[in-house]
N, C-alpha and C. Protein backbone atom coordinates (compact mmCIF):
# COMPACT_ATOMS: atom_id res chain seq x y z
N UNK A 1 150.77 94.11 106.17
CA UNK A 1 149.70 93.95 107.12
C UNK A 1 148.46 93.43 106.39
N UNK A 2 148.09 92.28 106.92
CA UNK A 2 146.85 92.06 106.39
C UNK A 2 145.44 92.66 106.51
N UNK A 3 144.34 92.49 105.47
CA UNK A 3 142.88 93.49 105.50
C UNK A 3 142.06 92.46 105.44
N UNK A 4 140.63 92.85 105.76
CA UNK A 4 139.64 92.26 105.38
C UNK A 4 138.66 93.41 105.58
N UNK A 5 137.76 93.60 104.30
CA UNK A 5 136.74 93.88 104.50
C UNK A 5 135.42 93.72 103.37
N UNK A 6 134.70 92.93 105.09
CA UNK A 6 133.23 92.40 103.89
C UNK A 6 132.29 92.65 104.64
N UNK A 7 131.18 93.15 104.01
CA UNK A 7 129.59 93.37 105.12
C UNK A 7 128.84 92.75 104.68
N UNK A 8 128.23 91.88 105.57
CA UNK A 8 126.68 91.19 104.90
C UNK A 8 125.74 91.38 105.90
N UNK A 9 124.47 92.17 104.89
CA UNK A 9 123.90 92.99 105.77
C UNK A 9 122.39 92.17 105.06
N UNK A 10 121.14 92.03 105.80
CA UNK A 10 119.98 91.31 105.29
C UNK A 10 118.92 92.71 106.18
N UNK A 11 118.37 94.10 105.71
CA UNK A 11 117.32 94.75 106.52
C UNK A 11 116.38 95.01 105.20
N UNK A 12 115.90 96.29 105.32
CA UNK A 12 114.74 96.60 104.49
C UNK A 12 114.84 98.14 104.15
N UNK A 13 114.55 98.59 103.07
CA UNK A 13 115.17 99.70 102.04
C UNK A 13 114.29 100.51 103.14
N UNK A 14 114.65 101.52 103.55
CA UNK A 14 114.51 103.08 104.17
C UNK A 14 114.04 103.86 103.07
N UNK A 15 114.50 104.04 101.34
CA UNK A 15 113.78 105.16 100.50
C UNK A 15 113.40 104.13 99.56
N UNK A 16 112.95 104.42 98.30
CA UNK A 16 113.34 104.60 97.26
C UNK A 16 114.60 104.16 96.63
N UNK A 17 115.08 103.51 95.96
CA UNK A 17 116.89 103.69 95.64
C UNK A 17 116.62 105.03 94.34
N UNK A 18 117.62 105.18 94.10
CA UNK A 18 117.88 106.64 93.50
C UNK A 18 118.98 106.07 92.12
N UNK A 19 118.55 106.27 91.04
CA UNK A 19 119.79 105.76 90.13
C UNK A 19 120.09 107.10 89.63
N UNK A 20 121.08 107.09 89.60
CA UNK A 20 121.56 108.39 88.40
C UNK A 20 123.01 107.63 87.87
N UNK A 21 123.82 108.30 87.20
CA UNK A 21 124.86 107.90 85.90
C UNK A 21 126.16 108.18 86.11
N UNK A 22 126.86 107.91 86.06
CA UNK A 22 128.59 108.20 85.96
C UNK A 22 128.89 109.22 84.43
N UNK A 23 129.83 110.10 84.40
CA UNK A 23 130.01 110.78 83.65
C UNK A 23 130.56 109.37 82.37
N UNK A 24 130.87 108.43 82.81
CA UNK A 24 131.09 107.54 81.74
C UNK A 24 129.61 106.54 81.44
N UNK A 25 128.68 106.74 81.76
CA UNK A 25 127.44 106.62 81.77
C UNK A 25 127.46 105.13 82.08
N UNK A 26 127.96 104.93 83.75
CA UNK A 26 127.69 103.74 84.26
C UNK A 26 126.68 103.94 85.24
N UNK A 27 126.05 102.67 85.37
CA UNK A 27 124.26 103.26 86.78
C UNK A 27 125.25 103.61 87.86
N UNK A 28 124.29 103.79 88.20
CA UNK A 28 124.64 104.05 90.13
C UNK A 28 123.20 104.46 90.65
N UNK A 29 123.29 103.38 92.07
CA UNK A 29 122.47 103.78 92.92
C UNK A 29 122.57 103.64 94.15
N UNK A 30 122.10 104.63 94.71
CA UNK A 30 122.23 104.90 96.51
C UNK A 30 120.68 104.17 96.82
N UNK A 31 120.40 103.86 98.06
CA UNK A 31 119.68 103.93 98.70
C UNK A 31 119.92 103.40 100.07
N UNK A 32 119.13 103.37 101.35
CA UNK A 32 119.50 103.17 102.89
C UNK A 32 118.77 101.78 102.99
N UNK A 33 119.30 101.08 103.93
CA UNK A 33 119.06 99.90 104.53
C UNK A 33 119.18 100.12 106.02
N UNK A 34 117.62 99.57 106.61
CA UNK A 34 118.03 99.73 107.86
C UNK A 34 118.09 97.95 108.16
N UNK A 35 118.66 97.87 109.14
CA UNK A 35 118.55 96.34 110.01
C UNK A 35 118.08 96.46 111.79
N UNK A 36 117.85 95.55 112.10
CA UNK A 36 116.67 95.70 113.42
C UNK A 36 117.32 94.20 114.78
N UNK A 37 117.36 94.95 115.41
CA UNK A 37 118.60 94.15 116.72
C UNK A 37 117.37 94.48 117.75
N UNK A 38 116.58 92.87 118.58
CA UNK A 38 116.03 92.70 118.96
C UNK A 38 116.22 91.95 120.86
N UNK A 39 116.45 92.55 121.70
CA UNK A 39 116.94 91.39 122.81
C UNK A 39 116.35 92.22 124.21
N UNK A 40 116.38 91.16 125.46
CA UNK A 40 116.26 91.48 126.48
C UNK A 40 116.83 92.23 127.21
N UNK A 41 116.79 93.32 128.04
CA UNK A 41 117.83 93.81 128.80
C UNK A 41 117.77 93.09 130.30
N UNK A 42 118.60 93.40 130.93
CA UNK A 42 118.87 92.66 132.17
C UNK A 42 117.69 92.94 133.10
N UNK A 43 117.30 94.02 133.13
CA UNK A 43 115.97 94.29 134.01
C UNK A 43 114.92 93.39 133.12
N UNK A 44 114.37 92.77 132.32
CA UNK A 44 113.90 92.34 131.75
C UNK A 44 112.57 92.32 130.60
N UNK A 45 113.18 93.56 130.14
CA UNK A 45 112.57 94.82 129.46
C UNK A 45 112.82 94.67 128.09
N UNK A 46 111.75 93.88 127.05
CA UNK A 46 112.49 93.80 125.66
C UNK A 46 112.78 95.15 125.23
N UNK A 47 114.00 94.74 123.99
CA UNK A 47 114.50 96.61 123.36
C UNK A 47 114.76 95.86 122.41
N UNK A 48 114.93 96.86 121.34
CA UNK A 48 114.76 97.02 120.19
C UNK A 48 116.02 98.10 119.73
N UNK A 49 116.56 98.16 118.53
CA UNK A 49 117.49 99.05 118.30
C UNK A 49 117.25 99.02 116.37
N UNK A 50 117.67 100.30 115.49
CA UNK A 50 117.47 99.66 114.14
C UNK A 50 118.78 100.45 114.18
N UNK A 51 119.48 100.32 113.12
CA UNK A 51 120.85 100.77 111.97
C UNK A 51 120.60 101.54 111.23
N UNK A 52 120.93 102.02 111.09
CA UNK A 52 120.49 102.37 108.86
C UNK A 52 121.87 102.92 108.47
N UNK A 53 122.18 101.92 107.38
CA UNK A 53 123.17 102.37 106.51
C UNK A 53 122.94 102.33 105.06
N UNK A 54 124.20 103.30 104.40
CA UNK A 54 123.92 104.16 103.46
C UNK A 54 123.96 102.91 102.17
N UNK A 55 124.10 102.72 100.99
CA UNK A 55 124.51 101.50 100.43
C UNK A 55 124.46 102.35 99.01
N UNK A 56 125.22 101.87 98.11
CA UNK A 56 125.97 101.99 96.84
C UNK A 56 126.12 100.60 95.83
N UNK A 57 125.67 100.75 94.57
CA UNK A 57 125.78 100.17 93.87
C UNK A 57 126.17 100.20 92.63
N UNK A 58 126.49 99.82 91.72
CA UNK A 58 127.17 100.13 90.19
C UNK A 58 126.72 99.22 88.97
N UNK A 59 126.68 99.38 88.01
CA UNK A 59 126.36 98.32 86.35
C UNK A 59 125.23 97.82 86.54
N UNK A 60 124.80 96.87 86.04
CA UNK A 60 123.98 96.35 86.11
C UNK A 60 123.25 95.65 87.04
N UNK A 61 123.56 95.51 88.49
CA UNK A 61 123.21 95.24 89.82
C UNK A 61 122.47 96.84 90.17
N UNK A 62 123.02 97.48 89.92
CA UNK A 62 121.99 99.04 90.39
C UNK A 62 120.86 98.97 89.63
N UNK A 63 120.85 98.56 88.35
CA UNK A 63 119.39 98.97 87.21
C UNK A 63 118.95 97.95 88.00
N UNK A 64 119.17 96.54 87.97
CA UNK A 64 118.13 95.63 88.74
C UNK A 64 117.30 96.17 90.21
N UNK A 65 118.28 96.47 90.76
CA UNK A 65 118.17 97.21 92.33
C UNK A 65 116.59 98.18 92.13
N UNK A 66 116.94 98.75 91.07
CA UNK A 66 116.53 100.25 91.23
C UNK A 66 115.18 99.56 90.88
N UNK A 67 114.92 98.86 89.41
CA UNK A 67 113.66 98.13 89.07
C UNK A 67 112.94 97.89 89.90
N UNK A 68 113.50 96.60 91.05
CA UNK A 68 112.47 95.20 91.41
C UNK A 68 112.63 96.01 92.69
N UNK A 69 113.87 96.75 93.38
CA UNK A 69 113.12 97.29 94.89
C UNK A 69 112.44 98.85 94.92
N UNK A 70 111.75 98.79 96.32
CA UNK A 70 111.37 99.99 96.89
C UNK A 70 111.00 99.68 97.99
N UNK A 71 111.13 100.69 98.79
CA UNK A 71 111.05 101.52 100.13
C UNK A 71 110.51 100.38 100.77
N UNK A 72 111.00 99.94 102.21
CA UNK A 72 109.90 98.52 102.89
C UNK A 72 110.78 97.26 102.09
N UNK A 73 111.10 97.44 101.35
CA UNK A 73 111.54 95.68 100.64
C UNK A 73 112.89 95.08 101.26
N UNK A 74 112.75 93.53 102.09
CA UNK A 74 114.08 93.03 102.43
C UNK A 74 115.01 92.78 101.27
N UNK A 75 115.99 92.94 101.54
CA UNK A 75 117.44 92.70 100.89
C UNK A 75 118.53 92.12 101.21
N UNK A 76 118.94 91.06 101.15
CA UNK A 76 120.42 91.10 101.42
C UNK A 76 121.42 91.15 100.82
N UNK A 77 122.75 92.39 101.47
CA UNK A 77 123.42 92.69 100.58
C UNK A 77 124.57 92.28 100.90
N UNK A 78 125.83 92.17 100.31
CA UNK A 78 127.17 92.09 100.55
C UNK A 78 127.98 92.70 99.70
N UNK A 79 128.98 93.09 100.46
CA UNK A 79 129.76 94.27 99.88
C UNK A 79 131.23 94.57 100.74
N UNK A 80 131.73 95.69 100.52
CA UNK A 80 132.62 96.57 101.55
C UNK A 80 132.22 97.40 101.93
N UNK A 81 132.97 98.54 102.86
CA UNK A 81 133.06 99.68 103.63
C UNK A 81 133.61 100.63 102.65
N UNK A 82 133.32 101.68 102.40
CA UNK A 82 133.89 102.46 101.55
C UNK A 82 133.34 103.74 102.10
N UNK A 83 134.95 104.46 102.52
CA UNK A 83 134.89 106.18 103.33
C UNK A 83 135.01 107.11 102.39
N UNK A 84 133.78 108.06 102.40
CA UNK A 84 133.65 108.67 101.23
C UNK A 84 134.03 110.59 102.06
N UNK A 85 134.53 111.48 101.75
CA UNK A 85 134.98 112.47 102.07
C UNK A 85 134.61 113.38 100.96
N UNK A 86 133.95 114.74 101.74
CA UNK A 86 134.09 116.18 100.17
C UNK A 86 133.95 117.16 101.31
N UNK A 87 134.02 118.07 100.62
CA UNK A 87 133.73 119.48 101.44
C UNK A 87 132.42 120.67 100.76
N UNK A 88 131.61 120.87 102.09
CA UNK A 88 130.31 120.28 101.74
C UNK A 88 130.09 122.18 101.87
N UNK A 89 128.89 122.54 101.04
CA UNK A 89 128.29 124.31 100.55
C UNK A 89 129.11 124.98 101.75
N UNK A 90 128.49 124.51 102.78
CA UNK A 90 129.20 125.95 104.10
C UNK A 90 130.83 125.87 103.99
N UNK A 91 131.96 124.79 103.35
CA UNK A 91 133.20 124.65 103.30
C UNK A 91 133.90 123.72 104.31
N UNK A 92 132.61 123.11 105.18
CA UNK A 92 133.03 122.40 106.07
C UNK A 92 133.33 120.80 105.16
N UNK A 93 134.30 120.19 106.32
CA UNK A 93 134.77 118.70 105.74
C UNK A 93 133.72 117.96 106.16
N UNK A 94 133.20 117.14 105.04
CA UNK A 94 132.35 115.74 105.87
C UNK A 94 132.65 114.70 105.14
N UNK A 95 132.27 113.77 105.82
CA UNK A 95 132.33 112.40 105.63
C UNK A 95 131.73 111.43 106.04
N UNK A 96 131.69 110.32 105.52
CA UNK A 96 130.39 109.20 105.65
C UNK A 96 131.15 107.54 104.87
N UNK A 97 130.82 106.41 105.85
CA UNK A 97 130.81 105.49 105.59
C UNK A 97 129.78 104.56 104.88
N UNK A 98 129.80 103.97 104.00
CA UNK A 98 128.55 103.36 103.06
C UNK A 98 129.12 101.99 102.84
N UNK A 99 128.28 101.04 102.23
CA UNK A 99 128.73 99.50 101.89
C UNK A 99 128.26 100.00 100.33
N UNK A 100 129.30 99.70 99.61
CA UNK A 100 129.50 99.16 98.20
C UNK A 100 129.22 97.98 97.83
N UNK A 101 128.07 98.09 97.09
CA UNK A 101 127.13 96.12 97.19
C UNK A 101 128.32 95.86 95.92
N UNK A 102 128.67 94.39 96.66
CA UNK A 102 129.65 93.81 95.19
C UNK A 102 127.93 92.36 94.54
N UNK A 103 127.37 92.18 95.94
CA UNK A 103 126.48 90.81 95.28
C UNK A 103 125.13 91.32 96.28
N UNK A 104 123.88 91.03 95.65
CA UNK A 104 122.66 90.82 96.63
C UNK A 104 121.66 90.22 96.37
N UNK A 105 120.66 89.95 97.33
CA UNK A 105 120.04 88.55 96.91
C UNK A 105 118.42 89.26 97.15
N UNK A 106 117.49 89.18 96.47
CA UNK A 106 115.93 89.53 96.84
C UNK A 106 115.84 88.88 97.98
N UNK A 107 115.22 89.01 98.37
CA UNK A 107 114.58 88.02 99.99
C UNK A 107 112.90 88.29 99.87
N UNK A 108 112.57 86.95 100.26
CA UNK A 108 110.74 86.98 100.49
C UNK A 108 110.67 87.51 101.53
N UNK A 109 109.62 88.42 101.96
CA UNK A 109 109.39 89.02 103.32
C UNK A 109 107.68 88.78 103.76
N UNK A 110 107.92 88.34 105.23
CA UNK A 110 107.09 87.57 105.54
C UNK A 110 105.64 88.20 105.45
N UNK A 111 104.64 87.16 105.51
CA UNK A 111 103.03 87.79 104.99
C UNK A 111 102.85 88.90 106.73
N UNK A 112 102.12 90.15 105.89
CA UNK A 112 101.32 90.49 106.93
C UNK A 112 103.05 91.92 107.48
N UNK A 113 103.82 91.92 107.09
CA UNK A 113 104.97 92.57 107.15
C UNK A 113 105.31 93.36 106.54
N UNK A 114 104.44 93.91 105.51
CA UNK A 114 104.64 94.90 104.75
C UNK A 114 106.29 94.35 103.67
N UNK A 115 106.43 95.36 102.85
CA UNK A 115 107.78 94.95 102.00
C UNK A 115 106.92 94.01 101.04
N UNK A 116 106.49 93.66 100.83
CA UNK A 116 106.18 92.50 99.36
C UNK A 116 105.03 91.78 99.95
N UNK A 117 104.74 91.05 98.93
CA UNK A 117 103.78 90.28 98.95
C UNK A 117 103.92 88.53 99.82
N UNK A 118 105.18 88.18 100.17
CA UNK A 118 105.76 87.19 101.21
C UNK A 118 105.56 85.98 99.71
N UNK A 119 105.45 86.74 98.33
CA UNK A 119 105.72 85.58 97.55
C UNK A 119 106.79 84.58 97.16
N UNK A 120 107.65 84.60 95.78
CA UNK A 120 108.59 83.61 95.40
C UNK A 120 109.40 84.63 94.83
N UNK A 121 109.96 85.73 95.32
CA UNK A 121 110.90 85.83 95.55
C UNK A 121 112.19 84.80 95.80
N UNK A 122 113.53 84.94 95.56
CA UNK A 122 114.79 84.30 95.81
C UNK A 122 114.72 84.40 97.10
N UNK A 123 115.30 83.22 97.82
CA UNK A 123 115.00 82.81 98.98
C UNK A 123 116.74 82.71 99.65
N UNK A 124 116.91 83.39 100.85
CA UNK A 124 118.40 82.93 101.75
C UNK A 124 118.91 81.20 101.81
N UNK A 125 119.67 80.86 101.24
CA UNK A 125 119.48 79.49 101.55
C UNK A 125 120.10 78.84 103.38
N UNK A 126 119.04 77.80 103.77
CA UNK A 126 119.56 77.71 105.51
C UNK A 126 120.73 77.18 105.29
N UNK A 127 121.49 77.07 106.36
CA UNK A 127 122.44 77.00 106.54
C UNK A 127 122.18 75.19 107.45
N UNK A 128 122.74 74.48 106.86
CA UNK A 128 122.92 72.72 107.45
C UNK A 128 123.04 72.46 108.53
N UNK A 129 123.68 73.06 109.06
CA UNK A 129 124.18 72.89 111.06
C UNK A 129 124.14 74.26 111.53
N UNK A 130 123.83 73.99 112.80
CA UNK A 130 123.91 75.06 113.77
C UNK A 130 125.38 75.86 113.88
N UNK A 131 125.15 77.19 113.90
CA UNK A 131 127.22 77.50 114.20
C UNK A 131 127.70 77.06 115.38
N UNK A 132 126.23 76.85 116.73
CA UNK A 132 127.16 76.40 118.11
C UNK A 132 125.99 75.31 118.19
N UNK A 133 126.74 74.30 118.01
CA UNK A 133 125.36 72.87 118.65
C UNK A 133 125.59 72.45 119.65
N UNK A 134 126.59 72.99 120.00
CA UNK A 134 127.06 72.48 121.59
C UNK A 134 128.04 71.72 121.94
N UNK A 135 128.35 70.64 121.38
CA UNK A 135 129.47 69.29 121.04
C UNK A 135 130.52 69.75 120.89
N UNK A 136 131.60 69.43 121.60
CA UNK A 136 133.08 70.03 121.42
C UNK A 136 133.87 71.33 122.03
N UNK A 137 132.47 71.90 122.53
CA UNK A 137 133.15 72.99 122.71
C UNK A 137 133.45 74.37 121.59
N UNK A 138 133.55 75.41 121.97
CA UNK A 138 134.36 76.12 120.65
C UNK A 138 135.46 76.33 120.50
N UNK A 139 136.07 75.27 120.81
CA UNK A 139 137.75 75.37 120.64
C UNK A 139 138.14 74.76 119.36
N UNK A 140 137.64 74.25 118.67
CA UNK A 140 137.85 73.81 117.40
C UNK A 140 138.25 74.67 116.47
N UNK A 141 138.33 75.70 116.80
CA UNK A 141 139.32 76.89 115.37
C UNK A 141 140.75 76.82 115.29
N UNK A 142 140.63 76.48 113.63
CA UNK A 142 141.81 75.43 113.32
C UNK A 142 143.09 76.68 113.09
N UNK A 143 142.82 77.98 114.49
CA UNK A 143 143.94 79.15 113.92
C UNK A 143 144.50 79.66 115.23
């Protein structure tokens, strides 16, 4: 059976990231990302919705992480899903889903927006064409 799993996620750090060490003294760092889903409802009432997910990192992508961000700063990250399970002081089971950053990119965040200074930061690069320009239809998937 075939898998896929990849997240690419672009919001803005919720804490602090947090580094601490692997007993083999590799980094690691947690910190939250929220992202922000903006649209009309049918009565015609803008809404708003945010995310926040948990995020994980490892080697030398966490020490960078941990350095150049904090709390408020855009990010975009990419990674997987990774289900993490323990059994927690009271003996109860819990569990939690997080993205394991494999790559991420600084992002400038815009003036007047808090998160940075909207300087020269690494920049998303645009993308050449539209995904729907209209022409053809979307029947063109070659699957």
């Amino acid at each position: 059976m075939a898998s896929f799993n990849k997240v690419i996620l672009l919001g803005n750090l919720t804490r602090d990231p947090q580094l601490s060490y692997l007993p083999s003294q590799t980094p690691v760092v947690d910190f939250g990302l929220a992202t922000n889903r903006k649209w009309t409802s049918q009565d015609g009432q803008q809404r708003e919705e945010a995310c926040f997910v948990d995020c994980r990192a490892f080697g030398k992508p966490a020490e960078t992480i941990n350095k150049y961000c904090k709390k408020g700063k855009p990010l975009l990250v990419e990674g997987r899903l990774t289900f993490d399970s323990w059994t927690g002081k009271d003996g109860e089971k819990k569990s939690k889903i997080r993205v394991t950053i494999e790559t991420f990119q600084f992002v400038s965040s815009a003036p007047g927006q808090g998160g940075g200074s909207g300087g020269s930061d690494s920049q998303i690069p645009a993308n050449d064409a539209p995904m729907d320009s209209g022409q053809g239809g979307g029947d063109d998937i070659p699957f």
